[in-house]
Protein backbone atom coordinates (compact mmCIF):
# COMPACT_ATOMS: atom_id res chain seq x y z
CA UNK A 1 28.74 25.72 7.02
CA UNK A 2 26.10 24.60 9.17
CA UNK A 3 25.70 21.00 10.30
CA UNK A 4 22.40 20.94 11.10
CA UNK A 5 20.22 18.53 9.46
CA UNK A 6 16.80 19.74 7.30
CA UNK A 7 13.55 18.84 9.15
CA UNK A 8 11.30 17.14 7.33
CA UNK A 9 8.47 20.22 8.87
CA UNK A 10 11.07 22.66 7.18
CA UNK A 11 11.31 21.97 3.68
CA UNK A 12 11.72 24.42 0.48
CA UNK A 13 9.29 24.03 -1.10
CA UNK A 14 6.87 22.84 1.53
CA UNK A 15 4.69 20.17 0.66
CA UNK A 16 0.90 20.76 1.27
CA UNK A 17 -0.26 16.88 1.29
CA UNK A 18 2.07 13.81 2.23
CA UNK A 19 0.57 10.89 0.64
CA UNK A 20 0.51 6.84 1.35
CA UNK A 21 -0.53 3.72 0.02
CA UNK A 22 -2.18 2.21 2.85
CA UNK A 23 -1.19 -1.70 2.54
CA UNK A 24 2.42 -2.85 4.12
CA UNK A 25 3.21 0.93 4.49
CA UNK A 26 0.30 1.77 7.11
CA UNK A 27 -1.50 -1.50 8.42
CA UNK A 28 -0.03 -5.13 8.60
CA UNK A 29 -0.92 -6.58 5.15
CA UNK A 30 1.86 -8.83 4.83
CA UNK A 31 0.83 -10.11 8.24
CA UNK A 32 -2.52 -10.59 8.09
CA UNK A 33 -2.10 -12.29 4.53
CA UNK A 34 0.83 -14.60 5.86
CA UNK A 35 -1.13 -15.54 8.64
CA UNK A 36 -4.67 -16.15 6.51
CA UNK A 37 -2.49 -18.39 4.46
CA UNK A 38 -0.91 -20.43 6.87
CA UNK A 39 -4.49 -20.64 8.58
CA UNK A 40 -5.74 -21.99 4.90
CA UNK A 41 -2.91 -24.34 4.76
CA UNK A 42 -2.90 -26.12 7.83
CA UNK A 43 -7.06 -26.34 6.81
CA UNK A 44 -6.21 -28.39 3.45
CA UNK A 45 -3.61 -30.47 5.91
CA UNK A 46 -0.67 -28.64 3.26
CA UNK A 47 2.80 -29.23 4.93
CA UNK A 48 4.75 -28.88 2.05
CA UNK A 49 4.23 -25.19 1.05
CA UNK A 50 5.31 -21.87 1.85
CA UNK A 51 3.51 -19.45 2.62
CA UNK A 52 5.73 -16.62 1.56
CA UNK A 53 5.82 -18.07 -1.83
CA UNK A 54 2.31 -18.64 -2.38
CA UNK A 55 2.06 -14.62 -1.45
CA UNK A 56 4.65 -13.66 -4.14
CA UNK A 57 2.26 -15.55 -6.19
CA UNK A 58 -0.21 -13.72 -5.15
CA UNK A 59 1.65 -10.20 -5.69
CA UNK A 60 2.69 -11.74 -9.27
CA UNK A 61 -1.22 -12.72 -10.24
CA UNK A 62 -2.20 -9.45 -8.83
CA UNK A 63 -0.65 -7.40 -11.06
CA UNK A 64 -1.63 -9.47 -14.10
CA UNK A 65 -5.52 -8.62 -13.10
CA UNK A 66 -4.87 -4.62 -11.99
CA UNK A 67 -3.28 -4.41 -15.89
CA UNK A 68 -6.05 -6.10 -17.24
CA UNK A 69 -9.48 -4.83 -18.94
CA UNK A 70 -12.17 -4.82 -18.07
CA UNK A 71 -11.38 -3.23 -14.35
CA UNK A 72 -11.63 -5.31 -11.88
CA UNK A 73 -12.77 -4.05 -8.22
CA UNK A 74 -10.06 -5.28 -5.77
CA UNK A 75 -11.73 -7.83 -3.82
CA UNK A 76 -12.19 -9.73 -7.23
CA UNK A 77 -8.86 -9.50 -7.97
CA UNK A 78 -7.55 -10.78 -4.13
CA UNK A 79 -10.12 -13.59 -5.02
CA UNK A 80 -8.84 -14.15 -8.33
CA UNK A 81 -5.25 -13.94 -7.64
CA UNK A 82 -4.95 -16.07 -4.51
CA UNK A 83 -6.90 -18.93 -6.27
CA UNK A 84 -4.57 -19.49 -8.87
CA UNK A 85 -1.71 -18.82 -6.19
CA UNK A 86 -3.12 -21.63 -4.11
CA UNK A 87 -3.86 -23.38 -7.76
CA UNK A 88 0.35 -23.21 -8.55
CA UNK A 89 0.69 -25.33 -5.87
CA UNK A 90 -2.38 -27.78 -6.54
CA UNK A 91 -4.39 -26.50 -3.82
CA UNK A 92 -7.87 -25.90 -4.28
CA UNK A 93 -9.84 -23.20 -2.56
CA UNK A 94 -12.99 -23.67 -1.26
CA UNK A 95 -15.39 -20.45 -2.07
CA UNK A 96 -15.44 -20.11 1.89
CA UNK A 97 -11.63 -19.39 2.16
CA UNK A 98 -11.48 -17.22 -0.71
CA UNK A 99 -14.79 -15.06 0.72
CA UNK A 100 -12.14 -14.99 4.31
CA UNK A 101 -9.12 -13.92 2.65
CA UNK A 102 -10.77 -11.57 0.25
CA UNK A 103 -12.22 -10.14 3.42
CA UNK A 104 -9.15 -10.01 5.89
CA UNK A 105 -8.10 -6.48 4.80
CA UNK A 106 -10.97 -4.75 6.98
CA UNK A 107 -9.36 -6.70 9.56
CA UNK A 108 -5.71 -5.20 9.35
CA UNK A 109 -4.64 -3.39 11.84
CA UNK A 110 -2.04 -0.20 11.96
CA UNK A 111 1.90 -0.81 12.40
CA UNK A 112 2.64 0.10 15.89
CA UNK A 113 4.14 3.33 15.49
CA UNK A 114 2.16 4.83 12.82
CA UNK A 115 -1.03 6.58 14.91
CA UNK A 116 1.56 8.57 16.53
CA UNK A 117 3.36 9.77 13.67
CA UNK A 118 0.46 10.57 11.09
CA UNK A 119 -0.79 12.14 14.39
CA UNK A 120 2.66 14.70 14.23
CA UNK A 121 2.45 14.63 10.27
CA UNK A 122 -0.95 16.59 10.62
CA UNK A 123 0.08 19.30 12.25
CA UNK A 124 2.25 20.24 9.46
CA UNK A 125 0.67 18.80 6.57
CA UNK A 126 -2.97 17.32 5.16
CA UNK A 127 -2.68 13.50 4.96
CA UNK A 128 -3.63 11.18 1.83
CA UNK A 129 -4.42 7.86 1.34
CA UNK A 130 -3.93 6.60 -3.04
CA UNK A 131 -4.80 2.79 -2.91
CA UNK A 132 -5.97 0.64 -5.51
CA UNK A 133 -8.30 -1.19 -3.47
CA UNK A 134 -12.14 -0.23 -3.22
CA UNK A 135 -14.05 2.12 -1.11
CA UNK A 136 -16.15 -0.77 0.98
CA UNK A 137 -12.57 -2.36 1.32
CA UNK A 138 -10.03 0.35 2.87
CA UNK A 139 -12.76 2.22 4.48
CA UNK A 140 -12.68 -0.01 7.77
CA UNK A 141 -9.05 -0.35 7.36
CA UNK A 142 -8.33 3.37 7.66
CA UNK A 143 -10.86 3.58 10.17
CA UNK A 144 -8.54 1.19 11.92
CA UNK A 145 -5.39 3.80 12.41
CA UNK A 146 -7.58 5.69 14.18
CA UNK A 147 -6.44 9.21 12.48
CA UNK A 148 -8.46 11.38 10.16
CA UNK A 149 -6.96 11.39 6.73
CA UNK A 150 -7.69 14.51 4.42
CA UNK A 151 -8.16 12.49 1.07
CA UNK A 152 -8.86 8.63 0.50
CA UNK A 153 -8.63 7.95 -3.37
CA UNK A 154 -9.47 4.60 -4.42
CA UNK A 155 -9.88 3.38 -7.98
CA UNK A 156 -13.13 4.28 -9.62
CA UNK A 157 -15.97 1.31 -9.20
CA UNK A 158 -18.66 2.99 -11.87
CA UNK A 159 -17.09 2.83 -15.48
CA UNK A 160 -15.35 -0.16 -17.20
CA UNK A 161 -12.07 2.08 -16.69
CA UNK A 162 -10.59 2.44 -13.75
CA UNK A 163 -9.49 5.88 -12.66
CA UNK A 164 -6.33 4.35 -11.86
CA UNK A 165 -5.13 1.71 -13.46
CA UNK A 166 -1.40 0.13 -13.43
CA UNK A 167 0.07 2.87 -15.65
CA UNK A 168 -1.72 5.76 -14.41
CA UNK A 169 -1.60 4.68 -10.98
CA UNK A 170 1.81 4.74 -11.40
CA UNK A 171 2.12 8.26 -13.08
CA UNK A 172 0.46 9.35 -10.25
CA UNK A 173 3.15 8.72 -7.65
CA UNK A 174 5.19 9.33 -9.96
CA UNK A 175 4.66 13.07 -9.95
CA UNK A 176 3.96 12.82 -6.26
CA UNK A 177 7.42 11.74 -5.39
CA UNK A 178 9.08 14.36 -8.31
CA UNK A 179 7.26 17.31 -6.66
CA UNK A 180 8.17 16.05 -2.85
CA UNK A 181 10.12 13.12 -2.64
CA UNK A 182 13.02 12.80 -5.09
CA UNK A 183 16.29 14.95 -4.19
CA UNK A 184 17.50 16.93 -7.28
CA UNK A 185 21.41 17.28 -6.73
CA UNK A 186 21.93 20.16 -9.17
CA UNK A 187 18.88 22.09 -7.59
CA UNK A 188 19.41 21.12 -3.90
CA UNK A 189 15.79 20.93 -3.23
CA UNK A 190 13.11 18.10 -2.58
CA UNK A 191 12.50 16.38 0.71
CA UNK A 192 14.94 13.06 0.61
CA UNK A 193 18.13 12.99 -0.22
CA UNK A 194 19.55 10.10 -1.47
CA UNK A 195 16.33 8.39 -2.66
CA UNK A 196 16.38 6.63 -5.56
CA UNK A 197 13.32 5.73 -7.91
CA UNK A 198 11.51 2.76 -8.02
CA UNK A 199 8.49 1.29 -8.98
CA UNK A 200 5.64 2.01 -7.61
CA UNK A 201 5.22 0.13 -4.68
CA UNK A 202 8.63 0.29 -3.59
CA UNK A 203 8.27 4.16 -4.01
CA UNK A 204 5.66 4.72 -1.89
CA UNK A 205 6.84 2.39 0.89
CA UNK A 206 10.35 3.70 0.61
CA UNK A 207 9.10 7.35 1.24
CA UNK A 208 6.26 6.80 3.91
CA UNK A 209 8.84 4.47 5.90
CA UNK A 210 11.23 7.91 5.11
CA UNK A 211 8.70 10.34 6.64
CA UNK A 212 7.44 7.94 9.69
CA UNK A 213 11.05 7.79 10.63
CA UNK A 214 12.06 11.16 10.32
CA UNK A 215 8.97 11.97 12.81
CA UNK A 216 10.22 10.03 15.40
CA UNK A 217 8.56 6.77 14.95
């Protein structure tokens, strides 16, 4: 029996598109939002709270507003969710650090090693960006890795419902990861063994983090 391992550019069946969220798995959102916070926080004189914590917070609040109707276009909800984040911990935010950290995504910049792996993953494949954040938001941001992606689908801005919302947004990755991702052990095929499902963040960063090592990153 042969020992050699698959390669990710040899796969049966071959994927045509390898998709990514675009927040924590391309650029450095927890980063950039730690470091807006703690910037915020040493502002109000705030010595006492954690900035991790007011970000899971944040996470927690966010996902409240992407469920919720009417849709909401993502720089409401970062708006929305980080006030009553700072709010848990009886800080107020002035509308002047809310309009900054509302803003800091077009500010993110890419992981080190991802240019030069998306850079090898499009020789082989097209690349995709899903993202639940809004088209004046994560333009600048991919702009910002510096490689041409294929496909940037954000959530729809012209109709009361979004195109994507929490369950369908899920669904979609979903059937991402079950057509390239997931490793069926009776069938032998798909593209990582030994991945697990998750929810939907934790899918999509599992699998990009996959693919950007297996490239050599």
């Amino acid at each position: 029996m042969s020992s050699q391992k698959p390669s990710l550019f040899n796969l049966d069946p071959a994927p045509k598109v390898i998709t990514f969220d675009c927040y924590g798995t391309l650029v450095q959102w927890y980063e950039v939002l730690l470091r807006e916070i703690e910037t915020t926080l040493v502002e109000h004189g705030v010595q006492d709270v954690d900035a991790p914590a007011i970000l899971d917070s944040f996470s927690a609040q966010g996902r409240r507003l992407t469920a919720g109707k009417p849709h909401r276009l993502y720089k409401d909800i970062l708006r929305s969710g980080f006030k009553a984040a700072f709010r848990e911990r009886a800080v107020l935010l002035s509308e002047g650090d809310l309009n900054r950290i509302a803003a800091s995504p077009i500010t993110m910049e890419p992981h080190p090693d991802v240019p030069d792996a998306l850079r090898r993953l499009r020789e082989h494949y097209k690349l995709a960006v899903f993202t639940k954040s809004d088209n004046d938001l994560i333009a600048p941001t991919v702009a910002r890795i510096g490689v041409p992606f294929d496909y940037v689908k954000t959530v729809k801005s012209t109709s009361v419902d979004a195109s994507y919302n929490q369950t369908t947004f899920y669904e979609a990755w979903r059937l991402a990861i079950q057509r390239y991702g997931i490793y069926n052990p009776y069938t032998g095929r798909a593209a990582i063994k030994g991945l697990l499902p998750h929810g939907p963040n934790n899918v999509r960063d599992v699998l990009a983090a996959h693919i950007l090592k297996q490239t050599g990153s």
